[in-house]
PDB file of N, CA and C in Angstrom:
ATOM      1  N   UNK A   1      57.694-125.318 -42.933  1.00  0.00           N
ATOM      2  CA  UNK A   1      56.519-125.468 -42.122  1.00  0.00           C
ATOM      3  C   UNK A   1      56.112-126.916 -41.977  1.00  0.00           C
ATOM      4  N   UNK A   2      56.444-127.683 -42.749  1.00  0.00           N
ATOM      5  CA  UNK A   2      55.786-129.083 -42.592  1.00  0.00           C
ATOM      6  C   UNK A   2      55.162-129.473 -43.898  1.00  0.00           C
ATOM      7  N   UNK A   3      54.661-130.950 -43.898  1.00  0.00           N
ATOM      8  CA  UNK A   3      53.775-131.425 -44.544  1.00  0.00           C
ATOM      9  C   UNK A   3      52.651-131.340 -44.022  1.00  0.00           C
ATOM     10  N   UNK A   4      51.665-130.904 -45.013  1.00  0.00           N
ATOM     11  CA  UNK A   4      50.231-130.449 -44.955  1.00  0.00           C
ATOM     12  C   UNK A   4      49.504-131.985 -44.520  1.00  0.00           C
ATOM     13  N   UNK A   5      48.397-132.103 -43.635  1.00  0.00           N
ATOM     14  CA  UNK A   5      48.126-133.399 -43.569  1.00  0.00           C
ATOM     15  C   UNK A   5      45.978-133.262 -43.902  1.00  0.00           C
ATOM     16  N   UNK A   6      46.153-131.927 -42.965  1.00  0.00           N
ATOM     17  CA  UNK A   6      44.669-131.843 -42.579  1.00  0.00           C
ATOM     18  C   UNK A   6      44.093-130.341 -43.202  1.00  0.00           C
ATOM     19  N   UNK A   7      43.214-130.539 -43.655  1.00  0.00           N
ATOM     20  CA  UNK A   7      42.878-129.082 -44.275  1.00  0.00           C
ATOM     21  C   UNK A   7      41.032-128.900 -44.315  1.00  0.00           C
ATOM     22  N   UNK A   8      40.581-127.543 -43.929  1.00  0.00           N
ATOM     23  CA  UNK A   8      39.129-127.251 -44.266  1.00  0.00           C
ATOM     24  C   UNK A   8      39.066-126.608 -45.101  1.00  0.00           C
ATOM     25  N   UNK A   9      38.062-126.628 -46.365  1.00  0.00           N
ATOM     26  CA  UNK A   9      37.655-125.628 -47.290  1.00  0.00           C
ATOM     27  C   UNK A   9      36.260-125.729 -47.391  1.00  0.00           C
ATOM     28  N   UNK A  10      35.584-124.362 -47.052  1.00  0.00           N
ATOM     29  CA  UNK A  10      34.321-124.170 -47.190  1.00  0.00           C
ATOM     30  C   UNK A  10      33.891-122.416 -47.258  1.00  0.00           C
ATOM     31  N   UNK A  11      32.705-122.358 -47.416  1.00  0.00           N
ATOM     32  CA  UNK A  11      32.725-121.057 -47.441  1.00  0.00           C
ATOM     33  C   UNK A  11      31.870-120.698 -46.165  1.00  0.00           C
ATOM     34  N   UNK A  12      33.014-119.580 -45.697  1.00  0.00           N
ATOM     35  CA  UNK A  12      32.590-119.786 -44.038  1.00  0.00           C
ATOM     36  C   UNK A  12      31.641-118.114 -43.831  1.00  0.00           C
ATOM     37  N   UNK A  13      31.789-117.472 -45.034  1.00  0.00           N
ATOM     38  CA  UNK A  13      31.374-115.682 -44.792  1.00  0.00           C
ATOM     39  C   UNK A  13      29.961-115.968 -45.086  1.00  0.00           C
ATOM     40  N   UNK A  14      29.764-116.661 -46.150  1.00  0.00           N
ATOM     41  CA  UNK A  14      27.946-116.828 -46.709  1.00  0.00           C
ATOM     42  C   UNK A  14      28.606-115.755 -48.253  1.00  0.00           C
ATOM     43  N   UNK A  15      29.150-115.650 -48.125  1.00  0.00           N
ATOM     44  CA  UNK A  15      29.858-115.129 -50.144  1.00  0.00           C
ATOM     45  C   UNK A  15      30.026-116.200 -50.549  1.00  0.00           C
ATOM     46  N   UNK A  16      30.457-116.380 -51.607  1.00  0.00           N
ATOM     47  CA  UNK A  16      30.921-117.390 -52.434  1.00  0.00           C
ATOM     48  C   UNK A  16      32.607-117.455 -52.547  1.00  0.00           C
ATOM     49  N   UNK A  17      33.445-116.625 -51.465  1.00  0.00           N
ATOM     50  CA  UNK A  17      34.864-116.865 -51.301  1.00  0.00           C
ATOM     51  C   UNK A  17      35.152-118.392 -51.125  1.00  0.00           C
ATOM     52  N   UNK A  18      35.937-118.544 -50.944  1.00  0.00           N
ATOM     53  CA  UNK A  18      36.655-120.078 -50.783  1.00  0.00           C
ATOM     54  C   UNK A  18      37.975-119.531 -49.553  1.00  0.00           C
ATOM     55  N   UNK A  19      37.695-120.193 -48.267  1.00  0.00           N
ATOM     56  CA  UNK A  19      39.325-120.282 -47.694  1.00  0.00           C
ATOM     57  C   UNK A  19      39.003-121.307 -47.315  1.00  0.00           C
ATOM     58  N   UNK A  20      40.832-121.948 -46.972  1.00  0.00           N
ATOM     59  CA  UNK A  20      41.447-123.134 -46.596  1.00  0.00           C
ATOM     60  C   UNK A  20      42.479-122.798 -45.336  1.00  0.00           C
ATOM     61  N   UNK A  21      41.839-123.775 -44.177  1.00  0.00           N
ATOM     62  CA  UNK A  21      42.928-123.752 -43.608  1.00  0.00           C
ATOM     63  C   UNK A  21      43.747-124.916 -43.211  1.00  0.00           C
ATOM     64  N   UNK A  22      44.963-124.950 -43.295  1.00  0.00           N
ATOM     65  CA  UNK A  22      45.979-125.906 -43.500  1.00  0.00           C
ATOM     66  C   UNK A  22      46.360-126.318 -42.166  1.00  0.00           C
ATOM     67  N   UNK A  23      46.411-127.404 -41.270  1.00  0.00           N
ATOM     68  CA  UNK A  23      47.344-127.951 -40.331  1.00  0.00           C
ATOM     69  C   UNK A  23      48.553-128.721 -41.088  1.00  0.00           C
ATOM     70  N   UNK A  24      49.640-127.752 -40.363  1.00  0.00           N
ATOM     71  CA  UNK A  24      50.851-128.346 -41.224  1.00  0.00           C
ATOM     72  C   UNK A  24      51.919-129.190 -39.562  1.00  0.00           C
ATOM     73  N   UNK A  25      52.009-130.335 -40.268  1.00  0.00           N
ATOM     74  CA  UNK A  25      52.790-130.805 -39.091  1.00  0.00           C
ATOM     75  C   UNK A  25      54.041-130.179 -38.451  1.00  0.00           C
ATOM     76  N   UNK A  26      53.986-130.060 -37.071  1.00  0.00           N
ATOM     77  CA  UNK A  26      55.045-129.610 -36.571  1.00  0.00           C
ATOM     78  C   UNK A  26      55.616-128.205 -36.799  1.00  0.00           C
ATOM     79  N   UNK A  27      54.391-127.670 -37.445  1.00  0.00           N
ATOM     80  CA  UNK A  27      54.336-125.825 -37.584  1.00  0.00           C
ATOM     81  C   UNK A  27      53.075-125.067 -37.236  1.00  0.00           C
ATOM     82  N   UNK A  28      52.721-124.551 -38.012  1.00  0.00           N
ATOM     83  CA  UNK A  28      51.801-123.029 -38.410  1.00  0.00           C
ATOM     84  C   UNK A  28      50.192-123.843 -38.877  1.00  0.00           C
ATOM     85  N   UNK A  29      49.047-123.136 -38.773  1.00  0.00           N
ATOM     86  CA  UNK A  29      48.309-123.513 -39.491  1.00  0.00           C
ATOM     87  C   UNK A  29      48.085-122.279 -40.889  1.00  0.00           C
ATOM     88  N   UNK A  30      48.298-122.884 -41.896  1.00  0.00           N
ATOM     89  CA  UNK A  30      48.039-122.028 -43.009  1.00  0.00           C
ATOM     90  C   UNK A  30      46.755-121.744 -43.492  1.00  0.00           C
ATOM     91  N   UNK A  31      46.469-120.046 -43.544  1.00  0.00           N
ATOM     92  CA  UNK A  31      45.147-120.004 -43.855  1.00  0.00           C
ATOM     93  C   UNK A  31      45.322-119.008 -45.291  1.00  0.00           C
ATOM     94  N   UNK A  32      44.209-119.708 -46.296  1.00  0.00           N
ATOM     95  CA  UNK A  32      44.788-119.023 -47.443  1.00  0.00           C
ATOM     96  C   UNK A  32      43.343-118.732 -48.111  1.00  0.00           C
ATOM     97  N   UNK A  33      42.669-118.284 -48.798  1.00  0.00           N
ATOM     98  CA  UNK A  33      41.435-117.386 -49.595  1.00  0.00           C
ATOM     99  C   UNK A  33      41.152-116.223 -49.438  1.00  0.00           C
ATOM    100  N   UNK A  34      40.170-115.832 -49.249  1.00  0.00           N
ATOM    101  CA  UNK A  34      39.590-114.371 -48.965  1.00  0.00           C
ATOM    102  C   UNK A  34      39.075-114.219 -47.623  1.00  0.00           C
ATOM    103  N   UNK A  35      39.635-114.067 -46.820  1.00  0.00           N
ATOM    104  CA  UNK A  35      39.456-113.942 -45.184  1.00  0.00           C
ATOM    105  C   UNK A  35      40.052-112.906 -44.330  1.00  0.00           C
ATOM    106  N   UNK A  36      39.204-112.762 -43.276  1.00  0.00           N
ATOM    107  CA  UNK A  36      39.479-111.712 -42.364  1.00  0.00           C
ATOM    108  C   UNK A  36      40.135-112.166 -41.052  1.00  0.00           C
ATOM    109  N   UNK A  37      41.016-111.728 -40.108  1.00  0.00           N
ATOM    110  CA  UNK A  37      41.134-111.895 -39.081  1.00  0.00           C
ATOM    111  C   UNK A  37      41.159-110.792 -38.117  1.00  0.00           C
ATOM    112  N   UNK A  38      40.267-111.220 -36.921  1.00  0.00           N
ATOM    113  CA  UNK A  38      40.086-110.080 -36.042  1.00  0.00           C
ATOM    114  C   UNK A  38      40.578-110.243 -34.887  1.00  0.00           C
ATOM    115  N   UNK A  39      40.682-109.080 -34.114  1.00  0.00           N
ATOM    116  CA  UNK A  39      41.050-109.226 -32.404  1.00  0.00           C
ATOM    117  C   UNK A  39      39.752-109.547 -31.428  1.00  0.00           C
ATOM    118  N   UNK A  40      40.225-109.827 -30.857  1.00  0.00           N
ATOM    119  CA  UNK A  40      38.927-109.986 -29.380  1.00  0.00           C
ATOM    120  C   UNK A  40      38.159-109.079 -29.744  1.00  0.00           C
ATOM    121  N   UNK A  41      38.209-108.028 -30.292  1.00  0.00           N
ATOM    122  CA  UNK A  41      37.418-106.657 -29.839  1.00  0.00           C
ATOM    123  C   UNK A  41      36.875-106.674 -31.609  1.00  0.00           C
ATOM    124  N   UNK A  42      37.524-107.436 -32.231  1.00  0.00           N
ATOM    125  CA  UNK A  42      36.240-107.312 -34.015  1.00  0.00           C
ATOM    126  C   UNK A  42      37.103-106.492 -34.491  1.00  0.00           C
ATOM    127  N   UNK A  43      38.027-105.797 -34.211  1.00  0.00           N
ATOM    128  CA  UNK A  43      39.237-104.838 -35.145  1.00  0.00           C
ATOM    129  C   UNK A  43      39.698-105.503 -36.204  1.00  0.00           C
ATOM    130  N   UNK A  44      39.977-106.010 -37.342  1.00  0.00           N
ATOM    131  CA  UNK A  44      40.453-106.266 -38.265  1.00  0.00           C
ATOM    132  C   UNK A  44      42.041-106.304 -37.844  1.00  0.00           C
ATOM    133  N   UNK A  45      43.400-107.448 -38.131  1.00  0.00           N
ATOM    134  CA  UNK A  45      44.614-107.458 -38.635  1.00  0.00           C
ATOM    135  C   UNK A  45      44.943-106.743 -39.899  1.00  0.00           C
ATOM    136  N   UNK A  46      46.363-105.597 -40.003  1.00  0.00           N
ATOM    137  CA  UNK A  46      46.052-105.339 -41.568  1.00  0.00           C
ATOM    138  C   UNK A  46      47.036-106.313 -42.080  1.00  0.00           C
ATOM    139  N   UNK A  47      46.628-107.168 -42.960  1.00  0.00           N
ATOM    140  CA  UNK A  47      47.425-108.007 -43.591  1.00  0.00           C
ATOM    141  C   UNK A  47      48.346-107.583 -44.757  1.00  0.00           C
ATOM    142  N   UNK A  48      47.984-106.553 -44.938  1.00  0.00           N
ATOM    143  CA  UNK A  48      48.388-105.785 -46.150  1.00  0.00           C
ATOM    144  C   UNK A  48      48.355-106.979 -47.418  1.00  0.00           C
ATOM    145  N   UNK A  49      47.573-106.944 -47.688  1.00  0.00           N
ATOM    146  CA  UNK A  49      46.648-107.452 -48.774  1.00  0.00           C
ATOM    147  C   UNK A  49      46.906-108.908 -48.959  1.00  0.00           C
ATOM    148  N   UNK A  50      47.551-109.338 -48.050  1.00  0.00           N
ATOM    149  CA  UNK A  50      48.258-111.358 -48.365  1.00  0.00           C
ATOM    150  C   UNK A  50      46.735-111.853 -48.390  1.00  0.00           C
ATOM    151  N   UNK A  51      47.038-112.666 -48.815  1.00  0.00           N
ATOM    152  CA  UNK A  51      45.797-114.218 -49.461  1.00  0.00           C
ATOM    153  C   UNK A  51      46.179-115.092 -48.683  1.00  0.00           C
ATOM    154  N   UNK A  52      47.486-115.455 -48.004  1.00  0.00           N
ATOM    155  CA  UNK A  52      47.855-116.227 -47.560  1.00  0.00           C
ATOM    156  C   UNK A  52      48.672-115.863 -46.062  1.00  0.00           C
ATOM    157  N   UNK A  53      48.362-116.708 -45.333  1.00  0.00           N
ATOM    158  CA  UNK A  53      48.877-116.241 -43.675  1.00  0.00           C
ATOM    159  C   UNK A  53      49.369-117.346 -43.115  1.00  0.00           C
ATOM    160  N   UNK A  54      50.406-117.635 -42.262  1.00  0.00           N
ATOM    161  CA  UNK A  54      50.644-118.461 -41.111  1.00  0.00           C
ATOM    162  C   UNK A  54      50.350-118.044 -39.788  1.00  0.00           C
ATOM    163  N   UNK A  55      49.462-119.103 -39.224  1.00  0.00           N
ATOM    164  CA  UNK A  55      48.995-118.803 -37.585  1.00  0.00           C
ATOM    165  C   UNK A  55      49.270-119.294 -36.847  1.00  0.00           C
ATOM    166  N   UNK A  56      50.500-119.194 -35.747  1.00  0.00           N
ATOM    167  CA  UNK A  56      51.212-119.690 -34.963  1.00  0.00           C
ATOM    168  C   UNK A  56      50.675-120.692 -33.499  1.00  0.00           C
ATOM    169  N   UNK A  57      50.948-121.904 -33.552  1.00  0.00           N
ATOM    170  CA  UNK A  57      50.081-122.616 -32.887  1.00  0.00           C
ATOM    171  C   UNK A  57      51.132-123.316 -31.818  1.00  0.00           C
ATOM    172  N   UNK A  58      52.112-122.756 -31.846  1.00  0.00           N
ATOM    173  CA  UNK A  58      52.888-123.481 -30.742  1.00  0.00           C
ATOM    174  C   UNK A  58      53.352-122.789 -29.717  1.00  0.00           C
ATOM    175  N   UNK A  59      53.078-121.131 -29.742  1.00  0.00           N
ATOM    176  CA  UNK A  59      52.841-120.470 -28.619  1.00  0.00           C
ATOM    177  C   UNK A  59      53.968-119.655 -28.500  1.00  0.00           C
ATOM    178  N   UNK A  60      55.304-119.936 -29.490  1.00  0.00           N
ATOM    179  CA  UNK A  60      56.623-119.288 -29.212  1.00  0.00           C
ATOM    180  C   UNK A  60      56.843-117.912 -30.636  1.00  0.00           C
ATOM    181  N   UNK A  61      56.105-117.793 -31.127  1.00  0.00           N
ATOM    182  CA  UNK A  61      56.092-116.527 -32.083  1.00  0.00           C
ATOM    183  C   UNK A  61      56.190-115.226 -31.080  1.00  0.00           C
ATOM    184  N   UNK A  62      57.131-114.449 -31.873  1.00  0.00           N
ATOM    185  CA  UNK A  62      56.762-113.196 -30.972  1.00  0.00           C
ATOM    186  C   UNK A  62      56.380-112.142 -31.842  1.00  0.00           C
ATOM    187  N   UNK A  63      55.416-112.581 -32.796  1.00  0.00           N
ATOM    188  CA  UNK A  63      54.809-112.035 -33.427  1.00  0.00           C
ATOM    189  C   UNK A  63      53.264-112.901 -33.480  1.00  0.00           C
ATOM    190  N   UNK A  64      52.733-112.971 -32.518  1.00  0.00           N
ATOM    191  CA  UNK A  64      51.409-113.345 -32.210  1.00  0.00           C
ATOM    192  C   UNK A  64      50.336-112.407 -32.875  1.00  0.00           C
ATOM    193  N   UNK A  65      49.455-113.260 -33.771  1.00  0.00           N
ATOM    194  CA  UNK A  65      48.628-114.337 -33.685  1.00  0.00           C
ATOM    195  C   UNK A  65      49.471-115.286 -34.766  1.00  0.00           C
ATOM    196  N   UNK A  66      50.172-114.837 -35.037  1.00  0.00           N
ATOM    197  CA  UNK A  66      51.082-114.963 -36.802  1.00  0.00           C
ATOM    198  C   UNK A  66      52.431-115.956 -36.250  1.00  0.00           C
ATOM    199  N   UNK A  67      52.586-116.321 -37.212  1.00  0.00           N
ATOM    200  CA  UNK A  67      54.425-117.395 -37.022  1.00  0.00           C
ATOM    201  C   UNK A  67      55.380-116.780 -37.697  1.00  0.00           C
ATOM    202  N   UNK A  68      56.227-117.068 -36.754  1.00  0.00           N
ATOM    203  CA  UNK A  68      57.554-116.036 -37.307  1.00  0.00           C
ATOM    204  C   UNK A  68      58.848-117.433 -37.436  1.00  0.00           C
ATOM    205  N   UNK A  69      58.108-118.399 -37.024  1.00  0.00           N
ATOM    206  CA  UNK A  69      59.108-120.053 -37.545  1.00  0.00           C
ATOM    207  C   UNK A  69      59.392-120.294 -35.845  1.00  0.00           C
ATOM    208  N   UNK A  70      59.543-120.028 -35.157  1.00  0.00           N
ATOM    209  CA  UNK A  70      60.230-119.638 -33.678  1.00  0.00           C
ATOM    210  C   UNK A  70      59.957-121.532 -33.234  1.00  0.00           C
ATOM    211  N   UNK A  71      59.021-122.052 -33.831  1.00  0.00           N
ATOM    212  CA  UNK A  71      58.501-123.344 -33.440  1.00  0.00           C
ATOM    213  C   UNK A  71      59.609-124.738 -34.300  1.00  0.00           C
ATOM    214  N   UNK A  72      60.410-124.072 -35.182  1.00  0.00           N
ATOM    215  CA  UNK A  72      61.521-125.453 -35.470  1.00  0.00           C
ATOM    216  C   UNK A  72      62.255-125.566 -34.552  1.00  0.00           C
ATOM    217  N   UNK A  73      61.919-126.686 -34.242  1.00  0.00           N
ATOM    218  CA  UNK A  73      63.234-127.784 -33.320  1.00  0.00           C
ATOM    219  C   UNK A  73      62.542-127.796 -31.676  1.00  0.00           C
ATOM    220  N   UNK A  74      61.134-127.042 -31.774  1.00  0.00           N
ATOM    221  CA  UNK A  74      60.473-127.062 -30.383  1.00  0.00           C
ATOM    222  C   UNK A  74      59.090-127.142 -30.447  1.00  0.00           C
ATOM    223  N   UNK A  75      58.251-127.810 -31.299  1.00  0.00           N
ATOM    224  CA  UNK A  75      57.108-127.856 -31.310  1.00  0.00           C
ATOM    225  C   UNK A  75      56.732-128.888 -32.490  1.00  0.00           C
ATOM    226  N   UNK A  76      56.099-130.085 -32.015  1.00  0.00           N
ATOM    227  CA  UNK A  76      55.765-131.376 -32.717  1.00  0.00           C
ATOM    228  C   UNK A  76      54.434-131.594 -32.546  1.00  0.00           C
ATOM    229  N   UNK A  77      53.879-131.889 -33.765  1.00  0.00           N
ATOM    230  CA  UNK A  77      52.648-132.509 -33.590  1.00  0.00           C
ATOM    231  C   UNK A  77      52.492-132.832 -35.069  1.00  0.00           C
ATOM    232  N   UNK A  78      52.012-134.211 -35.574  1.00  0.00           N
ATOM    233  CA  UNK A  78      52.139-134.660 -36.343  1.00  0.00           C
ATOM    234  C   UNK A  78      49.728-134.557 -36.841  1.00  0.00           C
ATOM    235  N   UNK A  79      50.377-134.153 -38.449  1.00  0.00           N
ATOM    236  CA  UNK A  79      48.947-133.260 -38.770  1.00  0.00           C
ATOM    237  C   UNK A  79      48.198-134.479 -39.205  1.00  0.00           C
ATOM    238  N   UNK A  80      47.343-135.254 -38.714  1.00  0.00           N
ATOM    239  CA  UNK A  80      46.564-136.487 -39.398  1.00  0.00           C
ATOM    240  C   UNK A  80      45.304-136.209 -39.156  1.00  0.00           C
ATOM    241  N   UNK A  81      44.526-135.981 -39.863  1.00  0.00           N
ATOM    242  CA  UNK A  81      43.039-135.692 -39.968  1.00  0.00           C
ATOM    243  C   UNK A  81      42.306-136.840 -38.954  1.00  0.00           C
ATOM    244  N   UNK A  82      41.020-136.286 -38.091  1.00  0.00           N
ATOM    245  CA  UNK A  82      40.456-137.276 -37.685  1.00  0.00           C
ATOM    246  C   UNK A  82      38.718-136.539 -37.612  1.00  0.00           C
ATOM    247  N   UNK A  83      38.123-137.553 -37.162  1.00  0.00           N
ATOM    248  CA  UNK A  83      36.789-136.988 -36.842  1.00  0.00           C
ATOM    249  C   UNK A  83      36.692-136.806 -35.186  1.00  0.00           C
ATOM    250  N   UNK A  84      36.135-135.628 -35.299  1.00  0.00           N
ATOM    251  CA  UNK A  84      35.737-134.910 -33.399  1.00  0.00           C
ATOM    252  C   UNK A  84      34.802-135.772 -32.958  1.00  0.00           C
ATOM    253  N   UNK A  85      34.490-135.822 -31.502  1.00  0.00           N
ATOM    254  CA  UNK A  85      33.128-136.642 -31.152  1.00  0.00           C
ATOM    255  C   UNK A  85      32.153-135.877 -31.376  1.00  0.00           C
ATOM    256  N   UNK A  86      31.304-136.826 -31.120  1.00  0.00           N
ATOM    257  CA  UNK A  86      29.871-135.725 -30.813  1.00  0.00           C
ATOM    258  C   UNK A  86      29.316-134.729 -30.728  1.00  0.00           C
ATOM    259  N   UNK A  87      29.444-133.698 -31.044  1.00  0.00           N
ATOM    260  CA  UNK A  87      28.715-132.438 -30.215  1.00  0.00           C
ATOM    261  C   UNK A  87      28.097-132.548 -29.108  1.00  0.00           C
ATOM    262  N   UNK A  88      28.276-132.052 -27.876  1.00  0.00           N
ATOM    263  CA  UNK A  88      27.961-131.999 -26.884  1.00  0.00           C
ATOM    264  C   UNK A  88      26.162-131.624 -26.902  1.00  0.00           C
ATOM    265  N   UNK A  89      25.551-132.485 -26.444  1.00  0.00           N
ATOM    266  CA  UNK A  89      24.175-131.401 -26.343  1.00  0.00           C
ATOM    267  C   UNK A  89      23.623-131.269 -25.040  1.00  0.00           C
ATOM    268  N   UNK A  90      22.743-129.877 -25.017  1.00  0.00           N
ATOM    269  CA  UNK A  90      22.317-130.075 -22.909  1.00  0.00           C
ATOM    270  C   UNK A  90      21.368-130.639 -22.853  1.00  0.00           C
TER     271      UNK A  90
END
């Protein structure tokens, strides 16, 4: 998957879980704690019980929302943390 460059950890439910998610260069973003992922519609993924997931960000998985690797040798982006602008305000 890459070297890890950029990562968030916070607690995003209002529990006291901990997840992290990983931008890994030139792959997947790895998401790993106690977390849920849903469809458009709020349905739950069954993960069958993993802690840990890859989420396919280069568009060629054919196992979407998930990485199935399909992105070696066709998808680059090098993971270096930065700060966003501004928040937009109206």
């Amino acid at each position: 998957m890459g070297s890890t460059f950029q990562s968030f950890s916070g607690d995003l439910t209002g529990s006291t879980a901990t997840q992290q998610i990983t931008v890994n260069s030139n792959g997947s973003l790895k998401v790993e704690g106690d977390f849920e992922i849903v469809d458009k519609n709020g349905m739950p993924y069954d993960l069958g019980g993993r802690e840990i997931v890859s989420i396919c960000r280069c568009g060629l998985s054919k196992n979407k929302p998930f990485c199935d690797a399909s992105h070696k040798g066709h998808f680059e982006h090098e993971a270096i943390a930065f700060a966003l602008p501004p928040k937009k305000t109206l």
